[in-house]
N, C-alpha and C. Protein backbone atom coordinates (compact mmCIF):
# COMPACT_ATOMS: atom_id res chain seq x y z
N UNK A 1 3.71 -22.75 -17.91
CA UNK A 1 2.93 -21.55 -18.24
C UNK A 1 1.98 -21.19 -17.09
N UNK A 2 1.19 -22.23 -16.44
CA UNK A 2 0.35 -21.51 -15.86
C UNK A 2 1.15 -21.26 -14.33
N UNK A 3 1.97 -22.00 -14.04
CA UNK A 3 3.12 -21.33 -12.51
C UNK A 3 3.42 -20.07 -13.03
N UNK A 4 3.89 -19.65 -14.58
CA UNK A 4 4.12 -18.08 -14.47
C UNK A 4 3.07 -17.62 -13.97
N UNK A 5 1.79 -17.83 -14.62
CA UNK A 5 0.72 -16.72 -14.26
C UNK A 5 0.41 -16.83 -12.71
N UNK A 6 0.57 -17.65 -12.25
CA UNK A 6 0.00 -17.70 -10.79
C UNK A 6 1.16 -16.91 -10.04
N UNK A 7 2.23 -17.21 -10.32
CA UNK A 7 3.64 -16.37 -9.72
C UNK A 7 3.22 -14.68 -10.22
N UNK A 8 3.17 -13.97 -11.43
CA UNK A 8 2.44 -12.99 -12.05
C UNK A 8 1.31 -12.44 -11.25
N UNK A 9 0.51 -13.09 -10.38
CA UNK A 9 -0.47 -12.15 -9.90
C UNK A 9 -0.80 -12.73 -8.93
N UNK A 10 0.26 -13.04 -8.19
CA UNK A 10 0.97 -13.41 -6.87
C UNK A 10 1.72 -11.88 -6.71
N UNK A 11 2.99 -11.84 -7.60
CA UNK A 11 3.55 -10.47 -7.55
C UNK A 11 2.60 -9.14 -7.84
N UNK A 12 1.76 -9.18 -8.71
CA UNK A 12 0.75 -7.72 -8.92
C UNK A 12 0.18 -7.49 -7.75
N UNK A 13 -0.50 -8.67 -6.55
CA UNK A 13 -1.22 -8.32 -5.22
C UNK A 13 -0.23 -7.83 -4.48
N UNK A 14 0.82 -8.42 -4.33
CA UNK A 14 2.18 -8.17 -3.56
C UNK A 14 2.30 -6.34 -3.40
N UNK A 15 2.66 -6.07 -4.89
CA UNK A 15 3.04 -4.86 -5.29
C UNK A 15 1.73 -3.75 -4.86
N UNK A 16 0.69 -4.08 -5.37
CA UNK A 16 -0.86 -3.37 -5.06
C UNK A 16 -0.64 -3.81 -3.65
N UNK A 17 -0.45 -4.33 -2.75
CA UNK A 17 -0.84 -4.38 -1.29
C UNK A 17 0.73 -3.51 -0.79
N UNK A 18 1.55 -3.54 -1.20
CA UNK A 18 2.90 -2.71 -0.66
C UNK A 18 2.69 -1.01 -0.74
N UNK A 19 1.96 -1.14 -1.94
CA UNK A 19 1.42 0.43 -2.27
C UNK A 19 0.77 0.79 -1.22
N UNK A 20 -0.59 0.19 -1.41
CA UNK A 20 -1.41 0.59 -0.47
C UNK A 20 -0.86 0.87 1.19
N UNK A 21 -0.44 -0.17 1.55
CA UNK A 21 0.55 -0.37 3.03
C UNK A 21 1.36 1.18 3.41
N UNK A 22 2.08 1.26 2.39
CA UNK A 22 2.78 2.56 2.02
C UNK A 22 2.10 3.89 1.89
N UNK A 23 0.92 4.13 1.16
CA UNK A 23 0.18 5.08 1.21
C UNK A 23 -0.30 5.24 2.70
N UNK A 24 -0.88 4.36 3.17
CA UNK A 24 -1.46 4.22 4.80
C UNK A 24 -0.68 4.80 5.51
N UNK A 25 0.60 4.36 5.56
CA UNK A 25 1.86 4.68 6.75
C UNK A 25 1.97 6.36 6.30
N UNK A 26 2.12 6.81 4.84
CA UNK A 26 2.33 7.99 4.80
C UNK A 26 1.18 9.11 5.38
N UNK A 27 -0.04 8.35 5.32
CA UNK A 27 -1.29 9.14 5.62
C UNK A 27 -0.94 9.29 7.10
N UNK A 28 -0.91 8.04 7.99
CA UNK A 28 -0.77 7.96 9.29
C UNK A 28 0.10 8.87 9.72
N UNK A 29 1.22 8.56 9.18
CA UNK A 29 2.33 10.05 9.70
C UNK A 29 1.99 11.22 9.64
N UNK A 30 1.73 11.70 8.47
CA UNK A 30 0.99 13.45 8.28
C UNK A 30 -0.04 13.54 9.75
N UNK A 31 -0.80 12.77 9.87
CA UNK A 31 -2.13 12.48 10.73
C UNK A 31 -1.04 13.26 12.23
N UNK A 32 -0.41 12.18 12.10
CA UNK A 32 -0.04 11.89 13.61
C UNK A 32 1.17 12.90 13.93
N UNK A 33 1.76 13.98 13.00
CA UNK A 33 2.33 14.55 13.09
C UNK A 33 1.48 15.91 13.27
N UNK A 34 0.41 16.23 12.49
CA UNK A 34 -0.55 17.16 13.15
C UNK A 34 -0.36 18.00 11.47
N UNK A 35 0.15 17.78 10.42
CA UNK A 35 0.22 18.16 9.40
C UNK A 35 -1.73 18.06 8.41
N UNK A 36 -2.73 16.82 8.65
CA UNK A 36 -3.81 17.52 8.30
C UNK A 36 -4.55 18.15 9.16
N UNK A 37 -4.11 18.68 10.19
CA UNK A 37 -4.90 19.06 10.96
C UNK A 37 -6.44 18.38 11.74
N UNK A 38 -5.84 17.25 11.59
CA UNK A 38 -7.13 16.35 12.35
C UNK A 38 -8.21 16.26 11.54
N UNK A 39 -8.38 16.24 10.27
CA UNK A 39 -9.10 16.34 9.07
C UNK A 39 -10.27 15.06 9.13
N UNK A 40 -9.41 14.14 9.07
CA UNK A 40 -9.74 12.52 8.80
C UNK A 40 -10.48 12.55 10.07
């Protein structure tokens, strides 16, 4: 029982840090493509 939970939110940081990672790269691209207009 408690290896599930540690495996369990082992995978939730995983998933929350892939997001985030992912959001970043998409921000970066718009950025760097000139799509916000230098906003940030």
């Amino acid at each position: 029982m408690e290896i599930d939970k540690k495996i369990k939110k082992r995978n939730i940081f995983t998933a929350i840090g892939l997001v985030i990672f992912i959001l970043f790269l998409f921000i970066f691209t718009l950025y760097n493509v000139g799509v916000l207009e230098r906003i940030i």
